[in-house]
Protein backbone atom coordinates (compact mmCIF):
# COMPACT_ATOMS: atom_id res chain seq x y z
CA UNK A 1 -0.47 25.72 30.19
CA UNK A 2 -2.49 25.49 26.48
CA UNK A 3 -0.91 25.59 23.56
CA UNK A 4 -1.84 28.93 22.75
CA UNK A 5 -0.59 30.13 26.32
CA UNK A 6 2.95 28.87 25.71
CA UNK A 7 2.82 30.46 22.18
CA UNK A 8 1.77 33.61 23.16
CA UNK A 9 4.61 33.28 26.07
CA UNK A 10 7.51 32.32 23.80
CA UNK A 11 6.80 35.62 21.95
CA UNK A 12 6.85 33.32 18.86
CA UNK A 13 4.62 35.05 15.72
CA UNK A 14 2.47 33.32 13.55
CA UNK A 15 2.79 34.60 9.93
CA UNK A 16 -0.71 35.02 7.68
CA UNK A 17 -2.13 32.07 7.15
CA UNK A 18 -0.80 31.30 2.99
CA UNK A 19 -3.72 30.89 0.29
CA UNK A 20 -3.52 28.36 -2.05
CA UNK A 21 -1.12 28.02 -4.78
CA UNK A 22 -3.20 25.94 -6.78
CA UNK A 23 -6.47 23.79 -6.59
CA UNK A 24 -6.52 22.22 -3.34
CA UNK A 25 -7.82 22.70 0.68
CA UNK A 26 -5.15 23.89 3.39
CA UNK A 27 -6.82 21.63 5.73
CA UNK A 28 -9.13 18.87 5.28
CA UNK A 29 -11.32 17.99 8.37
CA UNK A 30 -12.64 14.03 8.72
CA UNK A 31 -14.51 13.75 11.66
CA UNK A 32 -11.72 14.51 14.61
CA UNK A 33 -8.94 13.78 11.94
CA UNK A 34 -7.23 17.01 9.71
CA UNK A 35 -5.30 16.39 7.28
CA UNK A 36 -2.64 19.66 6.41
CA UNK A 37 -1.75 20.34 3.05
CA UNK A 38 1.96 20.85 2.49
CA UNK A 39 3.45 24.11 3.59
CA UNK A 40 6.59 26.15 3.14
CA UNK A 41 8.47 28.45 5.44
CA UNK A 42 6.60 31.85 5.33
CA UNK A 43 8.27 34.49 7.26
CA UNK A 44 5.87 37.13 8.59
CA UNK A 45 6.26 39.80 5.88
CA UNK A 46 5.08 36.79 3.64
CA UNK A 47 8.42 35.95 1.95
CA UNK A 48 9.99 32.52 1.46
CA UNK A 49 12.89 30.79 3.62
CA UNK A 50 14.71 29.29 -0.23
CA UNK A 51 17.76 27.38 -0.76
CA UNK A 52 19.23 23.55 -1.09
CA UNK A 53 20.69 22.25 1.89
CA UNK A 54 24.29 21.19 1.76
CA UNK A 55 24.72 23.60 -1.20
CA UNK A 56 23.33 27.48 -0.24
CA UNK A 57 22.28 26.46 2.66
CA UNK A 58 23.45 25.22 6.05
CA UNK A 59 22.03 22.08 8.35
CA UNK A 60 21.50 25.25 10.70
CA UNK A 61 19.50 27.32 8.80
CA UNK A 62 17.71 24.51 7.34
CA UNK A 63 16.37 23.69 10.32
CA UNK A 64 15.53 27.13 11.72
CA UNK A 65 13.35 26.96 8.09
CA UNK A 66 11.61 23.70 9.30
CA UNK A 67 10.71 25.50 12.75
CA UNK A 68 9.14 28.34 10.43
CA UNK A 69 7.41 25.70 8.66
CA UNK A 70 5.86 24.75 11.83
CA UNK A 71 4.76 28.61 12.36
CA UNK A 72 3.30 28.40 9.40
CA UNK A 73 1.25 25.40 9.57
CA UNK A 74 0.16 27.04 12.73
CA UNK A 75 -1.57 29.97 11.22
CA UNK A 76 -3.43 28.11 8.76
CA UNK A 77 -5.21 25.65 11.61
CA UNK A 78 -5.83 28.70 13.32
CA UNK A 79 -7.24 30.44 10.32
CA UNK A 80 -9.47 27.58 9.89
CA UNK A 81 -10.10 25.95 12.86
CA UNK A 82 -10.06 29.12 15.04
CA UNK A 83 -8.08 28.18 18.53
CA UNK A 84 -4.99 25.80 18.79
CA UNK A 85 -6.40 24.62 22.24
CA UNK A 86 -8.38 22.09 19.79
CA UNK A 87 -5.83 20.17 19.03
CA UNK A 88 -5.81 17.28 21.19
CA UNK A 89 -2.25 15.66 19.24
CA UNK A 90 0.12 15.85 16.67
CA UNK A 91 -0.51 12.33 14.46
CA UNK A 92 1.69 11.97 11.55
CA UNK A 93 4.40 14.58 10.24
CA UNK A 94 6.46 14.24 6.58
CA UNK A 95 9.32 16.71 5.94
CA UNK A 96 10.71 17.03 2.87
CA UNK A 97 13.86 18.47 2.45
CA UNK A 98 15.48 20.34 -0.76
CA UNK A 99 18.86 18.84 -0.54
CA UNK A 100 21.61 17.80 -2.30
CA UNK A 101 21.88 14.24 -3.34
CA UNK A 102 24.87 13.49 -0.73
CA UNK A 103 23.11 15.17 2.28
CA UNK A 104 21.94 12.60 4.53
CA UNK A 105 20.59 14.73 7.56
CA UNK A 106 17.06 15.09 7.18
CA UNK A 107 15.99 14.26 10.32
CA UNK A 108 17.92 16.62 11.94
CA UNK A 109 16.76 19.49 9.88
CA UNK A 110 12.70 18.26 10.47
CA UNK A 111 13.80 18.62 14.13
CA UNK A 112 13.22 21.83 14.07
CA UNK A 113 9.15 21.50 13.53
CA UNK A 114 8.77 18.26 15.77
CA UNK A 115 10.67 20.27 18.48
CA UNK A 116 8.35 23.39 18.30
CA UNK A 117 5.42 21.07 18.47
CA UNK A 118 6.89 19.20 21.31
CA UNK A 119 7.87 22.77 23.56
CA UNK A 120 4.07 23.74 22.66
CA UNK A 121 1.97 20.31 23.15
CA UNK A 122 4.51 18.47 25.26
CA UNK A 123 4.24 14.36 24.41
CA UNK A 124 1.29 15.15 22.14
CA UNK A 125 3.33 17.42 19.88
CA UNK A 126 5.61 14.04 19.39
CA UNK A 127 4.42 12.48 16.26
CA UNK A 128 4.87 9.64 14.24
CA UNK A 129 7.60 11.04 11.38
CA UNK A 130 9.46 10.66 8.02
CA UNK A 131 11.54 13.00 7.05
CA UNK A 132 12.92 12.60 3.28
CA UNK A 133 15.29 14.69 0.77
CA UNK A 134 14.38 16.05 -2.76
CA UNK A 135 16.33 17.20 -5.53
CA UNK A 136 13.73 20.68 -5.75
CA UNK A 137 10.30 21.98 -3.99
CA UNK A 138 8.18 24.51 -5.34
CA UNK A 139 10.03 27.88 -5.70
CA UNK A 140 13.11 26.43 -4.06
CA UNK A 141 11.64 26.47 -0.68
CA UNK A 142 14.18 24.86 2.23
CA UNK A 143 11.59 22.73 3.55
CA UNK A 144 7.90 21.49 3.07
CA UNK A 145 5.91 19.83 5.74
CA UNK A 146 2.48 18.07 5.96
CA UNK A 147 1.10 16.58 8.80
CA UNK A 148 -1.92 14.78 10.47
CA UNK A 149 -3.69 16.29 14.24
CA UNK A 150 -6.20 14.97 15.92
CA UNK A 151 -8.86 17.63 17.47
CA UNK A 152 -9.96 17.22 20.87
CA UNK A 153 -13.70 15.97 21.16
């Protein structure tokens, strides 16, 4: 089953696609290589998942905000590179977490976006990862994530 197949059959939905918030590209294509700017956790009526993790926010939700992340990121490669099915694999990940200084569970809460791309591209939707904490993020988003995929030829 495609990526867009299981997507479509886990019901999951993609929010719009976010513009900019300041001068930059959501994607950046290099030959088979695109590079994803950071993104936060849009929900579909275009609001922000916010809080600090280990302070107004649980591990739990945290990472339920990291799987949105993932949504997210979604709808902007498929806003600009049209069909999901082109991804061949997921390269590189970083997660960034807003956290208090004495939470030390980061991975955990970037689970939740490696283990959306691993339900929809199976070992390809496994990649290489950091996953750090930050006193703030823009807005007081939960989570940011930007990652590396590799398009299929």
């Amino acid at each position: 089953m495609t990526p867009e197949a299981r997507l479509a059959q886990m019901n999951l939905e993609l929010p719009k696609a976010p513009k900019p918030g300041g001068i930059y590209s959501p994607i950046v294509q290099v030959g088979r290589m695109v590079y994803i700017s950071g993104h936060g956790p849009v929900l579909p009526d275009g609001s922000m998942i916010t809080g600090k993790v280990g302070g107004d926010m649980s591990e739990e939700d945290a990472k339920k905000a990291a799987r949105q992340v993932g949504l997210t990121i979604l709808a902007t490669l498929k806003a600009q590179i049209g069909n999901l099915d082109r991804i061949e694999r997921w390269v590189k990940v970083l997660g960034m977490v807003n956290a208090v200084p004495d939470f030390g569970r980061h991975p955990q809460v970037i689970n939740g976006f490696s283990e959306l791309m691993a339900e929809l591209w199976g070992d390809n939707g496994k990649a290489a990862r950091s996953a750090v904490g930050m006193g703030s993020l823009p807005s007081n988003i939960a989570v940011e994530i930007e990652a590396i995929v590799l398009l299929k030829d």
